[in-house]
PDB file of N, CA and C in Angstrom:
ATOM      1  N   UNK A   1     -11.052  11.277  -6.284  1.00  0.00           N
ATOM      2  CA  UNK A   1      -9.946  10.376  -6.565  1.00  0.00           C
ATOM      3  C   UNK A   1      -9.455   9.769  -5.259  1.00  0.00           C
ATOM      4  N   UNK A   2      -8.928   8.496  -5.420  1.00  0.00           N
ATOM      5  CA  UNK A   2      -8.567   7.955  -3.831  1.00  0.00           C
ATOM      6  C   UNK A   2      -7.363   7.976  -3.859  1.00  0.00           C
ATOM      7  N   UNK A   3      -6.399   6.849  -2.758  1.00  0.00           N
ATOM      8  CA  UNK A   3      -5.243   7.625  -2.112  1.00  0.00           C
ATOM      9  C   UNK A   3      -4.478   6.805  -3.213  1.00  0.00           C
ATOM     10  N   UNK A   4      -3.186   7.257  -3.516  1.00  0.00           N
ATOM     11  CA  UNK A   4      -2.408   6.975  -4.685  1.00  0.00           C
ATOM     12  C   UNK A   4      -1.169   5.915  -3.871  1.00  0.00           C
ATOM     13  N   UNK A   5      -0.568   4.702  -3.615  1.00  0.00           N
ATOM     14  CA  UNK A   5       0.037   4.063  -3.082  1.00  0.00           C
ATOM     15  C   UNK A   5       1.405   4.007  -4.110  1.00  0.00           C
ATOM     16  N   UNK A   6       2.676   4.197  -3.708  1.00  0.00           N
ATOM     17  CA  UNK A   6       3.770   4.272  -5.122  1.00  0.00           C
ATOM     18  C   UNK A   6       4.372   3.085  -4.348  1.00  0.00           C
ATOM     19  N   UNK A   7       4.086   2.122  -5.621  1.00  0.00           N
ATOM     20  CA  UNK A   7       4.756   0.959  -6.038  1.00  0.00           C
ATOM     21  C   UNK A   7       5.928   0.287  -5.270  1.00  0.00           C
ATOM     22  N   UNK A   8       6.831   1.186  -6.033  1.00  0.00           N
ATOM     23  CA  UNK A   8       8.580   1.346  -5.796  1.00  0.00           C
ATOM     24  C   UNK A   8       8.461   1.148  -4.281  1.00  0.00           C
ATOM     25  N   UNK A   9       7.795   2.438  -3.742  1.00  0.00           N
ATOM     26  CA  UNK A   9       8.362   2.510  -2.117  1.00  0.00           C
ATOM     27  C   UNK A   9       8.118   1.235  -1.161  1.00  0.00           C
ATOM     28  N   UNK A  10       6.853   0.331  -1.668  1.00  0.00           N
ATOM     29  CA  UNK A  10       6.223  -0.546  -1.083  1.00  0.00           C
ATOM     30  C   UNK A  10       6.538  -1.606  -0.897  1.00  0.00           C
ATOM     31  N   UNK A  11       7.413  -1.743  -2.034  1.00  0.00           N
ATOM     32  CA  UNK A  11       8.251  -2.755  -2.071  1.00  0.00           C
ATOM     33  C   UNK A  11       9.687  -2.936  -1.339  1.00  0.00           C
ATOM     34  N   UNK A  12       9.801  -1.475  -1.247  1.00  0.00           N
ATOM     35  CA  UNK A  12      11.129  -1.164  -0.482  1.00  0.00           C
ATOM     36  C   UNK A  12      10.615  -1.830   1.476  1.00  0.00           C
ATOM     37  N   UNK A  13       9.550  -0.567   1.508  1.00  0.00           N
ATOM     38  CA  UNK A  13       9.211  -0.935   2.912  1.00  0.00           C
ATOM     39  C   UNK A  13       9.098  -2.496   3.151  1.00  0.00           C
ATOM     40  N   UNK A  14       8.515  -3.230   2.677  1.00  0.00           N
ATOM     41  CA  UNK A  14       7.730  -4.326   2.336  1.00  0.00           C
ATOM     42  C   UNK A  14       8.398  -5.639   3.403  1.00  0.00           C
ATOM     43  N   UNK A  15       9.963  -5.579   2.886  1.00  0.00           N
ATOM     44  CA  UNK A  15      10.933  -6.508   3.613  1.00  0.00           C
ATOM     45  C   UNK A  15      11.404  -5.666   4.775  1.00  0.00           C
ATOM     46  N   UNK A  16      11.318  -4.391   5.121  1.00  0.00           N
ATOM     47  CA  UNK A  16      11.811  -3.931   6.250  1.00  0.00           C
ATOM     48  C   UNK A  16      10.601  -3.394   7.706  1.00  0.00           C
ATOM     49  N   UNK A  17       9.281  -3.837   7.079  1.00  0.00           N
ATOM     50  CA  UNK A  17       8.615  -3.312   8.339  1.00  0.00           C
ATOM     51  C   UNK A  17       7.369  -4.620   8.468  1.00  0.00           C
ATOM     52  N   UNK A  18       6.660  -4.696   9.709  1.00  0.00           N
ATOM     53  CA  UNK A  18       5.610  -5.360   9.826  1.00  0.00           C
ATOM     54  C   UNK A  18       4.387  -5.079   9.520  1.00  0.00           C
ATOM     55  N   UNK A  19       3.490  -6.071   8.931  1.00  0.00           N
ATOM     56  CA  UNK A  19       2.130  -5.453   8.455  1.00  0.00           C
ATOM     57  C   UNK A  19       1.388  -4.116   9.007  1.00  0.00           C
ATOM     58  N   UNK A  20       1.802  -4.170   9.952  1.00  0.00           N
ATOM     59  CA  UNK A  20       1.021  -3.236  11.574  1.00  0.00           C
ATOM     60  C   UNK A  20       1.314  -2.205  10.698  1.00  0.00           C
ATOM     61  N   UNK A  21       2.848  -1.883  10.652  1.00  0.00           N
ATOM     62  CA  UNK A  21       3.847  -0.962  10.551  1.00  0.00           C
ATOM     63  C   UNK A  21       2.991  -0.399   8.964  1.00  0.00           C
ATOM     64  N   UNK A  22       3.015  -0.895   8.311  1.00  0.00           N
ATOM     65  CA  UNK A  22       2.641  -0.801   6.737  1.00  0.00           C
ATOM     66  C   UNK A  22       1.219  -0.653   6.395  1.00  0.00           C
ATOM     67  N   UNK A  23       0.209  -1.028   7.050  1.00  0.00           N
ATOM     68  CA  UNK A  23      -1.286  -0.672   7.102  1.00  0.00           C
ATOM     69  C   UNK A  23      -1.433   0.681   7.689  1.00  0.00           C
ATOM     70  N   UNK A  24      -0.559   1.107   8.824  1.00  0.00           N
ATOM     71  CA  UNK A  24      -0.703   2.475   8.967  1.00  0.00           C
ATOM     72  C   UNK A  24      -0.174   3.789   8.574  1.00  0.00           C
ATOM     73  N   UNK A  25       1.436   3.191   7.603  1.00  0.00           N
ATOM     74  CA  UNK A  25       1.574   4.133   6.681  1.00  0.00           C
ATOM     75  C   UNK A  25       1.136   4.579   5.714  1.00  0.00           C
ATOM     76  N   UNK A  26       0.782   3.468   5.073  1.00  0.00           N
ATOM     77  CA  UNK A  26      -0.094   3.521   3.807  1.00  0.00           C
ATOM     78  C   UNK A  26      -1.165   3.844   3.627  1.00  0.00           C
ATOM     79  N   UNK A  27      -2.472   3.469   4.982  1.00  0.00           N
ATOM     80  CA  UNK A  27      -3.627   3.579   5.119  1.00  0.00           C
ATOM     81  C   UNK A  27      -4.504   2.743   4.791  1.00  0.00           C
ATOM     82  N   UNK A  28      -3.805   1.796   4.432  1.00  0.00           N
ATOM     83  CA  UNK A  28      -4.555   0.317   3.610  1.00  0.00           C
ATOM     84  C   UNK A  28      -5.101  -0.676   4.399  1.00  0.00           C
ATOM     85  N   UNK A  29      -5.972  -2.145   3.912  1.00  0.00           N
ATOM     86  CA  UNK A  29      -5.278  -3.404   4.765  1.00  0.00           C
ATOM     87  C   UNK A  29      -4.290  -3.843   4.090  1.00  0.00           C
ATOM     88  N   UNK A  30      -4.096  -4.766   4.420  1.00  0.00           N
ATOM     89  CA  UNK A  30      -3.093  -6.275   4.296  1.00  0.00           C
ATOM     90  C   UNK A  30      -3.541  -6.646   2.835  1.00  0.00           C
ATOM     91  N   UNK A  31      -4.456  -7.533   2.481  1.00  0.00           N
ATOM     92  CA  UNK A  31      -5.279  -7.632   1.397  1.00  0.00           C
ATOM     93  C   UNK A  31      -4.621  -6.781   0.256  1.00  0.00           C
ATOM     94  N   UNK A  32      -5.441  -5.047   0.689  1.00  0.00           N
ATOM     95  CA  UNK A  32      -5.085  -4.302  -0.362  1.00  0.00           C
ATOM     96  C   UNK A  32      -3.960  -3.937  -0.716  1.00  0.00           C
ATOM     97  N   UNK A  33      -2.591  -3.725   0.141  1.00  0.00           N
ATOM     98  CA  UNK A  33      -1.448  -3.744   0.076  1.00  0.00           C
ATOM     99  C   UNK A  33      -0.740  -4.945  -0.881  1.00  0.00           C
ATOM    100  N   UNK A  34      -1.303  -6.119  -0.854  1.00  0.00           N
ATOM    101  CA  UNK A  34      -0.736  -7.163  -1.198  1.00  0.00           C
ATOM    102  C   UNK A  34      -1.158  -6.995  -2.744  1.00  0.00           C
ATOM    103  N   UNK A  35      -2.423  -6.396  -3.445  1.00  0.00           N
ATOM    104  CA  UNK A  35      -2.554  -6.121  -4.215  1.00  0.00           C
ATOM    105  C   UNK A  35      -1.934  -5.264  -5.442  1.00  0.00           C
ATOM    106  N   UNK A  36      -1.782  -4.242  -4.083  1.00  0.00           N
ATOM    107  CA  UNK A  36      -0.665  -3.135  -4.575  1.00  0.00           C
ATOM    108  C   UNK A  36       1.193  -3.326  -5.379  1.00  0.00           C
ATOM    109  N   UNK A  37       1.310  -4.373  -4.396  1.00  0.00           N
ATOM    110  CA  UNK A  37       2.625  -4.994  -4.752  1.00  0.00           C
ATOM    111  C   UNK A  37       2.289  -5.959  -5.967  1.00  0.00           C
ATOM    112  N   UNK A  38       1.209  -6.358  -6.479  1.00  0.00           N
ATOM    113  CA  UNK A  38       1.068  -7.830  -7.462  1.00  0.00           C
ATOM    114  C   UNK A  38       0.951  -6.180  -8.835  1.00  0.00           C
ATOM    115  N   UNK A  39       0.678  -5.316  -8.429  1.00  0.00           N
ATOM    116  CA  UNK A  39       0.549  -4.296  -9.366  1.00  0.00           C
ATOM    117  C   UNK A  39       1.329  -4.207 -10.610  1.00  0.00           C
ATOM    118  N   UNK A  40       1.646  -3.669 -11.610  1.00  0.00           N
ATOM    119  CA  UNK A  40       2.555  -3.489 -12.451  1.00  0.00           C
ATOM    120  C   UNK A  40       2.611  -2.355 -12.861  1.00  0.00           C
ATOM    121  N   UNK A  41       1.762  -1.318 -12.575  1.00  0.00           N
ATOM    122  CA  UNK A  41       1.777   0.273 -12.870  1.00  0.00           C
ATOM    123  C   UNK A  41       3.132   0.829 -11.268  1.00  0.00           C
ATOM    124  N   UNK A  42       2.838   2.432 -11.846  1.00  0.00           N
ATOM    125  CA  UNK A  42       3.693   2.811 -10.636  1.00  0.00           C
ATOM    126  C   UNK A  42       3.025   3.042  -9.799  1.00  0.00           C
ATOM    127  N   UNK A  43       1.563   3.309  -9.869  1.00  0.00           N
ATOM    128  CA  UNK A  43       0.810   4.165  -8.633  1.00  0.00           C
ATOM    129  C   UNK A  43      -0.398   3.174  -8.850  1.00  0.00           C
ATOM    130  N   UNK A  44      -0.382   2.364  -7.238  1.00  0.00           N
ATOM    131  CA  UNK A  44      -1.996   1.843  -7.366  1.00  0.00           C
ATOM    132  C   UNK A  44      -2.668   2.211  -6.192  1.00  0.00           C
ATOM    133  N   UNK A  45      -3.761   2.713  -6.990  1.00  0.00           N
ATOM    134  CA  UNK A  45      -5.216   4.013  -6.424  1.00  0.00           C
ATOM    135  C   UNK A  45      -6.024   3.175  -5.734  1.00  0.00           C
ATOM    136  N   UNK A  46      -6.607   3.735  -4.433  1.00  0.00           N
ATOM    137  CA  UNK A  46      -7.332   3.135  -3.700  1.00  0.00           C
ATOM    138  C   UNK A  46      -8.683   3.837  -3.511  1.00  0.00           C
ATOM    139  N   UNK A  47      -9.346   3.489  -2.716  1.00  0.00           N
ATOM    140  CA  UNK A  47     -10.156   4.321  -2.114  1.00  0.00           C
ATOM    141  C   UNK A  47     -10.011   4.916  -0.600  1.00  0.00           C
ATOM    142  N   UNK A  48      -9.834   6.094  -0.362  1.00  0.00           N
ATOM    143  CA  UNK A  48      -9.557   6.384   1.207  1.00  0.00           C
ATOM    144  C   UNK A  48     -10.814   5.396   2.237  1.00  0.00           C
ATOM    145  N   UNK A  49     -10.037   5.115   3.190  1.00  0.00           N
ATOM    146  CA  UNK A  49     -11.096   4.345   3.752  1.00  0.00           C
ATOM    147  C   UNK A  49     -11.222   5.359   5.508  1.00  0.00           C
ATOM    148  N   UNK A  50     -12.140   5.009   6.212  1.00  0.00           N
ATOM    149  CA  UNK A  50     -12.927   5.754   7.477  1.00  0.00           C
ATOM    150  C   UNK A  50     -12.037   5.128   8.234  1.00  0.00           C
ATOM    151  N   UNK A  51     -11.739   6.110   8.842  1.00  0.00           N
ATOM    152  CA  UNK A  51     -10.461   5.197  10.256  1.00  0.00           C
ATOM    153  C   UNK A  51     -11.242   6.047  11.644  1.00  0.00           C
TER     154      UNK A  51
END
């Protein structure tokens, strides 16, 4: 199963931090984050990616 991203919080962070800031909390890119937010569930699942 991959990494579970919650909705709610993302949106919170979203207006208060910079992409930088938010790709490395989350573990995401930009792209997939932006996805995350167009979401309508509470939890959108990713795949862990190789850092």
């Amino acid at each position: 199963m991959g990494k579970r991203i919650n909705v709610a919080q993302l949106k919170k962070d979203w207006d208060n931090m910079t992409v930088a800031e938010l790709t490395k909390k989350y573990g995401a890119s930009d792209p997939t984050l932006r996805k995350a937010l167009a979401c309508k569930d509470e939890y959108y699942v990713i795949n862990e990616r190789a850092v």
